[in-house]
C-alpha atoms as a PDB file:
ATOM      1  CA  UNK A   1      21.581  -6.477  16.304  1.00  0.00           C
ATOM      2  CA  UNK A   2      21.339  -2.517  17.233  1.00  0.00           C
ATOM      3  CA  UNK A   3      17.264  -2.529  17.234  1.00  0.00           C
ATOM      4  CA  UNK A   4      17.661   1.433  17.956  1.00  0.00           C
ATOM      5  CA  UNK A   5      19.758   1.546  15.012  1.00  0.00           C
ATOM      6  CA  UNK A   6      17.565   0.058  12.823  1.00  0.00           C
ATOM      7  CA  UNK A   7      14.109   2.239  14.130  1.00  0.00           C
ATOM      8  CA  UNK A   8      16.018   4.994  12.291  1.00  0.00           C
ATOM      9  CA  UNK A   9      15.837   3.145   9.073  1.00  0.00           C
ATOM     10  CA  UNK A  10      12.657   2.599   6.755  1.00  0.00           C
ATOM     11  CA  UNK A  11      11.574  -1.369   7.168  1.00  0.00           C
ATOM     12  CA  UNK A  12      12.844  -3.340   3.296  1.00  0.00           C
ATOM     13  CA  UNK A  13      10.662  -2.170   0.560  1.00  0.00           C
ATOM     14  CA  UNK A  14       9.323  -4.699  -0.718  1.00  0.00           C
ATOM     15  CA  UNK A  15       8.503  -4.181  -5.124  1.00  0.00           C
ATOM     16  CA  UNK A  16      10.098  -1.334  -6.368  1.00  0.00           C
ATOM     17  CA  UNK A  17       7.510  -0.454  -9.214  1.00  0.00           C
ATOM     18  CA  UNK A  18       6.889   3.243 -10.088  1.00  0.00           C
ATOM     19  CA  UNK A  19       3.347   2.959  -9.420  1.00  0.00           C
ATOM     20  CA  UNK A  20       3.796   0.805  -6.183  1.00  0.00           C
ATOM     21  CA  UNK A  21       6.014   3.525  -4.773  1.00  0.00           C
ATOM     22  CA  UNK A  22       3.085   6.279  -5.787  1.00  0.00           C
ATOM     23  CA  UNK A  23       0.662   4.224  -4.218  1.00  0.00           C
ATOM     24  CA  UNK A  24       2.411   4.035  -1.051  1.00  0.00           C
ATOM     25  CA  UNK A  25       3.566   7.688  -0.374  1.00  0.00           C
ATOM     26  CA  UNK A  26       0.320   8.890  -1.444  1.00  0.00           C
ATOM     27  CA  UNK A  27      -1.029   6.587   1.083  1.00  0.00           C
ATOM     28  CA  UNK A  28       1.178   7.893   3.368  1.00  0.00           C
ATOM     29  CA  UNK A  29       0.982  11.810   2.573  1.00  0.00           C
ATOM     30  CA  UNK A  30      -2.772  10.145   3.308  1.00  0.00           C
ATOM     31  CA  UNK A  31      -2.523   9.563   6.897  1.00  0.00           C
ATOM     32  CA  UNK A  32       0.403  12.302   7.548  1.00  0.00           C
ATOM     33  CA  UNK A  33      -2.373  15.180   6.482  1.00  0.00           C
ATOM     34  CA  UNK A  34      -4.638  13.487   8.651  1.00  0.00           C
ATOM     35  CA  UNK A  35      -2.818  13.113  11.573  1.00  0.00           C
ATOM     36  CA  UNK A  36      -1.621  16.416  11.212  1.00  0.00           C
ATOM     37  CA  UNK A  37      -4.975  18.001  11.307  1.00  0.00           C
ATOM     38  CA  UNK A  38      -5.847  15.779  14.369  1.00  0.00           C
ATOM     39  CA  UNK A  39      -2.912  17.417  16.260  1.00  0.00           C
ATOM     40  CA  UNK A  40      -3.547  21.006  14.945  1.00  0.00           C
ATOM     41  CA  UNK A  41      -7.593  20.450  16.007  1.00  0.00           C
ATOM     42  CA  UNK A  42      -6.950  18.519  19.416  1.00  0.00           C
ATOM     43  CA  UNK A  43      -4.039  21.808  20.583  1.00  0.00           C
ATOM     44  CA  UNK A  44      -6.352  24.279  19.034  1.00  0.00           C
ATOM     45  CA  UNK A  45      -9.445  23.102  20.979  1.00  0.00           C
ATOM     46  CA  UNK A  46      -7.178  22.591  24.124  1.00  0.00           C
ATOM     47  CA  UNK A  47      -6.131  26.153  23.887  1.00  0.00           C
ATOM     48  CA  UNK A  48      -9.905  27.658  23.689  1.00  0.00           C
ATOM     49  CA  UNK A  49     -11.013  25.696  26.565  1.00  0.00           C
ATOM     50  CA  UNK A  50      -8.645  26.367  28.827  1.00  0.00           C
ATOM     51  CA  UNK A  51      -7.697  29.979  28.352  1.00  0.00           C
ATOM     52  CA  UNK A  52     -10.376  31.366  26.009  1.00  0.00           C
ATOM     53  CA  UNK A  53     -13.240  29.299  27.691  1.00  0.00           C
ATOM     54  CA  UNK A  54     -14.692  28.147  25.350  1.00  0.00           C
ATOM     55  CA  UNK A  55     -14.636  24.957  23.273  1.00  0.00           C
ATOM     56  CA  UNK A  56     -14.539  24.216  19.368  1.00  0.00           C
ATOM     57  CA  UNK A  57     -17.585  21.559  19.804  1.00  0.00           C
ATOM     58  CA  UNK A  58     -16.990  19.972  16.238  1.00  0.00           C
ATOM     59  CA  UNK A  59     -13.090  19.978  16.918  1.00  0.00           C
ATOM     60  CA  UNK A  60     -13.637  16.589  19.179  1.00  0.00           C
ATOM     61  CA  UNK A  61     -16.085  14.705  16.583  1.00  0.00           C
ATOM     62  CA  UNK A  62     -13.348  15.619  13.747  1.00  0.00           C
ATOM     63  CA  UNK A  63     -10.337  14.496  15.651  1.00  0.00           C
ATOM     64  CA  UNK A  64     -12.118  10.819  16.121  1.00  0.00           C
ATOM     65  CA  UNK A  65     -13.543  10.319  13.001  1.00  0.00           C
ATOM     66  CA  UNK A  66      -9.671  11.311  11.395  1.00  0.00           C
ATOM     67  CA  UNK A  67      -8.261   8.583  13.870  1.00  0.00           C
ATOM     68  CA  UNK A  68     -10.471   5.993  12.714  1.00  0.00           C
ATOM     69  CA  UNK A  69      -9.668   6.614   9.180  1.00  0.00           C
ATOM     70  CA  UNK A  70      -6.117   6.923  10.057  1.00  0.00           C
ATOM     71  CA  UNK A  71      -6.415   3.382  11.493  1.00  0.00           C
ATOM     72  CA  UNK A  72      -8.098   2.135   8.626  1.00  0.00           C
ATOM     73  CA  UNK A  73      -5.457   3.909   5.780  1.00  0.00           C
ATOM     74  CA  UNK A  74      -2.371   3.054   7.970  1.00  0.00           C
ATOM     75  CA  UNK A  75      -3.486  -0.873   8.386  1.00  0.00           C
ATOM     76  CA  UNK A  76      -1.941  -1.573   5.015  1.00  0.00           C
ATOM     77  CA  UNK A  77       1.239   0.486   5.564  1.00  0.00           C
ATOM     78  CA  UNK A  78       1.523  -1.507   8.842  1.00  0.00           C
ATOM     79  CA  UNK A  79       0.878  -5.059   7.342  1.00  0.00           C
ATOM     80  CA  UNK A  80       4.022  -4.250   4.589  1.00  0.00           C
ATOM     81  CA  UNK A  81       6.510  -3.135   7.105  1.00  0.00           C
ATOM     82  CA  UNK A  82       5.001  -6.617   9.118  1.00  0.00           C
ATOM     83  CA  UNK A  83       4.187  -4.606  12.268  1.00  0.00           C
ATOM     84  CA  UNK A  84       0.677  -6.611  12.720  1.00  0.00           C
ATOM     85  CA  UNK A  85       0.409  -9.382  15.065  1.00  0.00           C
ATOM     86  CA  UNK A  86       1.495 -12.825  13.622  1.00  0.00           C
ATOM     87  CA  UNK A  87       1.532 -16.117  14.828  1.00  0.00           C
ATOM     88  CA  UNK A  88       3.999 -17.547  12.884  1.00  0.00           C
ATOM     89  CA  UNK A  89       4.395 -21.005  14.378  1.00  0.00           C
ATOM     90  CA  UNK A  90       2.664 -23.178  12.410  1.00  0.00           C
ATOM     91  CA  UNK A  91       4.574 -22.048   9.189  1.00  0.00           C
ATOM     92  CA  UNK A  92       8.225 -22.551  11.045  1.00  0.00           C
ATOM     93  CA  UNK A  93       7.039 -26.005  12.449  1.00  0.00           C
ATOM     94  CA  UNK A  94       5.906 -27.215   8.860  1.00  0.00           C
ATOM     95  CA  UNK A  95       8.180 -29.499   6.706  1.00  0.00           C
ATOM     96  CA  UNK A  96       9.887 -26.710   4.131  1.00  0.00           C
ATOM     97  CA  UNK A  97       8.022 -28.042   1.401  1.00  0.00           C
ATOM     98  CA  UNK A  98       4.831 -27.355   2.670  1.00  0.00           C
ATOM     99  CA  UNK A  99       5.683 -23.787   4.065  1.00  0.00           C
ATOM    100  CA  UNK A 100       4.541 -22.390   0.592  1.00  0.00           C
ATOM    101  CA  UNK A 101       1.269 -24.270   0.868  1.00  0.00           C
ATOM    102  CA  UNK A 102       0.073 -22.996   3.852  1.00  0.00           C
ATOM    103  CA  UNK A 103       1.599 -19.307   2.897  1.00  0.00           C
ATOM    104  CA  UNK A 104      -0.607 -18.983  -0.247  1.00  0.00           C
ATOM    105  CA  UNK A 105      -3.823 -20.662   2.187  1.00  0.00           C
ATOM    106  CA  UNK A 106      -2.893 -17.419   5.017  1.00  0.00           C
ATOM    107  CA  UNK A 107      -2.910 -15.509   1.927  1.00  0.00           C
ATOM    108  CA  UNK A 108      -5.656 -16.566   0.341  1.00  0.00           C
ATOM    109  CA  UNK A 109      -7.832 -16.867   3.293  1.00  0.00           C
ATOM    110  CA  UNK A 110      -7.058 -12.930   4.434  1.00  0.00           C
ATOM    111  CA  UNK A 111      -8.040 -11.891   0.764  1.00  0.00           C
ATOM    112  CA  UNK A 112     -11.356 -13.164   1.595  1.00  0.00           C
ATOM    113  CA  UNK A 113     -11.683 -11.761   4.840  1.00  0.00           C
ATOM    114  CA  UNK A 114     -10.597  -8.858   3.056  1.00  0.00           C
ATOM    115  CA  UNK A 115     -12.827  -8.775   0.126  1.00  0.00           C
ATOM    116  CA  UNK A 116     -15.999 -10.032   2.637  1.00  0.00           C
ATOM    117  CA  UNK A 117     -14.625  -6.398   4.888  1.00  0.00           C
ATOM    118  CA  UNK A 118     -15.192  -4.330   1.537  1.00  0.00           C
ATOM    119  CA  UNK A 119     -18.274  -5.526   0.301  1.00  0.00           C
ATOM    120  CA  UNK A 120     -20.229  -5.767   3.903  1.00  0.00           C
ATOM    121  CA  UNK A 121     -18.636  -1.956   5.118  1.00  0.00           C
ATOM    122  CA  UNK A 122     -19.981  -0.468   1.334  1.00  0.00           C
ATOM    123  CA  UNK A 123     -23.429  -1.778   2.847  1.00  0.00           C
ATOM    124  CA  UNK A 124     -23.171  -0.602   6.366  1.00  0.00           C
ATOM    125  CA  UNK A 125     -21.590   2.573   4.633  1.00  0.00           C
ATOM    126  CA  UNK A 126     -25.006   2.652   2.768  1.00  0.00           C
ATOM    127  CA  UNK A 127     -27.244   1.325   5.308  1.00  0.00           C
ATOM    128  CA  UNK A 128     -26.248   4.511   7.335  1.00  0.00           C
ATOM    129  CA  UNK A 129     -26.439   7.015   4.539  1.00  0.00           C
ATOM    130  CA  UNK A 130     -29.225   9.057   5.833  1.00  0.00           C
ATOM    131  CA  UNK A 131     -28.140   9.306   9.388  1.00  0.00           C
ATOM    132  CA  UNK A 132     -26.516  12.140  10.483  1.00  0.00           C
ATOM    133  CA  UNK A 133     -23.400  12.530  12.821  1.00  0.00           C
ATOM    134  CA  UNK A 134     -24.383  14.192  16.261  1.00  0.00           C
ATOM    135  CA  UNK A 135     -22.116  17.670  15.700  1.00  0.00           C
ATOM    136  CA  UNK A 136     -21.236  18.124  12.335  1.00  0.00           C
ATOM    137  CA  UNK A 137     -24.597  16.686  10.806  1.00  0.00           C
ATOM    138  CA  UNK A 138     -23.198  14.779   7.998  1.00  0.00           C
ATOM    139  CA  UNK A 139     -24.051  11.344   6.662  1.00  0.00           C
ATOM    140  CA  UNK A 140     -22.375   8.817   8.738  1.00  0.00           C
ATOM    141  CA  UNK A 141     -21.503   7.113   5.393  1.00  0.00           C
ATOM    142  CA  UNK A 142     -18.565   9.402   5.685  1.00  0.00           C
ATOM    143  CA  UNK A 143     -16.947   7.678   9.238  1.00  0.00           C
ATOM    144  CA  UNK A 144     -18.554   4.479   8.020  1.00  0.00           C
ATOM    145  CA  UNK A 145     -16.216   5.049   5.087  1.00  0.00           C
ATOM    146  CA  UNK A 146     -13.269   4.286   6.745  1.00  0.00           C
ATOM    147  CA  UNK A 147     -13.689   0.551   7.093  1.00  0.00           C
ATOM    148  CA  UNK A 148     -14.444  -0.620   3.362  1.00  0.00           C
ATOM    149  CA  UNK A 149     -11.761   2.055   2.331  1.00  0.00           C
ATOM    150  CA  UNK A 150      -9.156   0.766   4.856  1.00  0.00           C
ATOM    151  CA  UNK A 151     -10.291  -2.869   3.717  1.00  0.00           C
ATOM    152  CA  UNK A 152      -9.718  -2.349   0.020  1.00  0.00           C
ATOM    153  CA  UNK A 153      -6.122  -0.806   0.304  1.00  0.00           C
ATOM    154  CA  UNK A 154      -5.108  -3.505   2.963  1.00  0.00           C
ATOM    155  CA  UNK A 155      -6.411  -5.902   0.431  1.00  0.00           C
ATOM    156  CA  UNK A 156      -4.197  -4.047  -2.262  1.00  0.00           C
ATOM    157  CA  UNK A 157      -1.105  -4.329  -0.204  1.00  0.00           C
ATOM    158  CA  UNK A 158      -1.609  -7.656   0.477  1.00  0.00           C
ATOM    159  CA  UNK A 159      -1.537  -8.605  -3.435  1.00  0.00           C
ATOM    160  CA  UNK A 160       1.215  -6.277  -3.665  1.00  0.00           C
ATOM    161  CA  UNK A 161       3.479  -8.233  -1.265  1.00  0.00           C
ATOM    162  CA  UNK A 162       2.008 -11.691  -2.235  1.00  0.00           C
ATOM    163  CA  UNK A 163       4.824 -13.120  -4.314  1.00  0.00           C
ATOM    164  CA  UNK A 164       7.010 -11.736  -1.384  1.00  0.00           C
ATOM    165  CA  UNK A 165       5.320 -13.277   1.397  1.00  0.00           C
ATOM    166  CA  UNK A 166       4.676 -16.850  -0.894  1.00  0.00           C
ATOM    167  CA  UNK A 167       8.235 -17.057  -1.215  1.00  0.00           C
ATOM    168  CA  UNK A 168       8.934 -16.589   2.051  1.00  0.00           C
ATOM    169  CA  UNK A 169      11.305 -13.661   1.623  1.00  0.00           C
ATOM    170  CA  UNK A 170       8.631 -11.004   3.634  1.00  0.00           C
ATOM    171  CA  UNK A 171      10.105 -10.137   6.989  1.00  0.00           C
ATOM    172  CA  UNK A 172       8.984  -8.471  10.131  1.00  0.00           C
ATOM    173  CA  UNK A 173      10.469  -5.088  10.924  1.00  0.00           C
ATOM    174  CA  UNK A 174      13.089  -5.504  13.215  1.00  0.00           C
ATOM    175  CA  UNK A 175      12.461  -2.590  14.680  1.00  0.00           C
ATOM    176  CA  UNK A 176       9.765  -3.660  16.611  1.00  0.00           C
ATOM    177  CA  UNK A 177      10.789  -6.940  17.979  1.00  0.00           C
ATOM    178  CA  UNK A 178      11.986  -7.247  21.532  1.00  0.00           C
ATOM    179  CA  UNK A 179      15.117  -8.152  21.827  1.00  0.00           C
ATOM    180  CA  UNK A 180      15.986 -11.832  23.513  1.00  0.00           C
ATOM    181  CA  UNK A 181      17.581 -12.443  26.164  1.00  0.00           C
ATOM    182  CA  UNK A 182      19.456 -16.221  26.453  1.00  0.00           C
ATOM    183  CA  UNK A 183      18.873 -16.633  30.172  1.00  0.00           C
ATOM    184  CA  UNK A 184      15.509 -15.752  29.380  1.00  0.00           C
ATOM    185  CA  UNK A 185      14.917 -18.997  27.664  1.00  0.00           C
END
């Protein structure tokens, strides 16, 4: 298996609906724009500090706040390609039979977490409405933001991919495993 080979090549779609694909390139064009920004705001503010001397105050508090959202938007784009941590153990271990079981319990019990993200972030989000952020002086709802936001389209990948991962047919992007070595065993 040529892992540098398959880096090069987009991890298996998984649904091929019209509205799924939308979803997931706008998602995308999402975090590109963002991180795009971040790099034009980071060199920009690197440039006036070191040979215009001075320093684009705001430029720093922007660049964080668009890497926590990026975090937040990318975590669902991450959990369909299967580039989050798993410990898959248990599930190889268990009698076939049981495998889709204790799939549709992982699945179930994420959701929640999920769901539990959304609804307490919209209250922190809300709880910190009135406070302002130390530069740009707008409501921290805005940063705050980021984590029932993040939460809600994880939670929409995750139904997205269900039948998928139920079934047993989700796999992890091979691009990221290390490869194994036999003597290594």
């Amino acid at each position: 298996m040529d892992i540098a080979a398959n880096a090069a090549e987009p991890a298996k779609e998984i649904g091929t609906g019209a509205a799924q694909r939308a979803f997931i390139r706008t998602n995308e064009a999402v975090i590109v724009a963002m991180g795009a920004t971040m790099v034009v705001l980071v060199i920009t503010n690197v440039f006036c500090r070191y040979v215009l001397n001075f320093s684009l105050v705001w430029a720093e508090e922007v660049s964080q706040y668009l890497m926590v959202w990026i975090t937040f938007l990318g975590a669902g784009l991450a959990l369909r390609q299967g580039r989050h941590v798993a410990v898959e153990l248990l599930q190889e271990r268990a009698p076939k039979t049981a495998r889709r079981g204790l799939r549709w319990a992982i699945l179930l019990s994420v959701l929640a977490f999920l769901i539990t993200t959304v609804v307490l972030g919209c209250m922190f989000a809300w709880f910190a409405r009135d406070m302002e952020t130390p530069v740009l002086n707008i409501s921290m709802a805005i940063p705050y933001a980021a984590v029932p936001i993040g939460a809600a389209l994880l939670a929409i990948h995750l139904v997205l991919i269900a039948r998928a991962y139920v079934a047993g047919e989700y796999e992890v992007a091979e691009s990221i495993e290390a490869p194994v070595d036999e003597g290594d065993i």
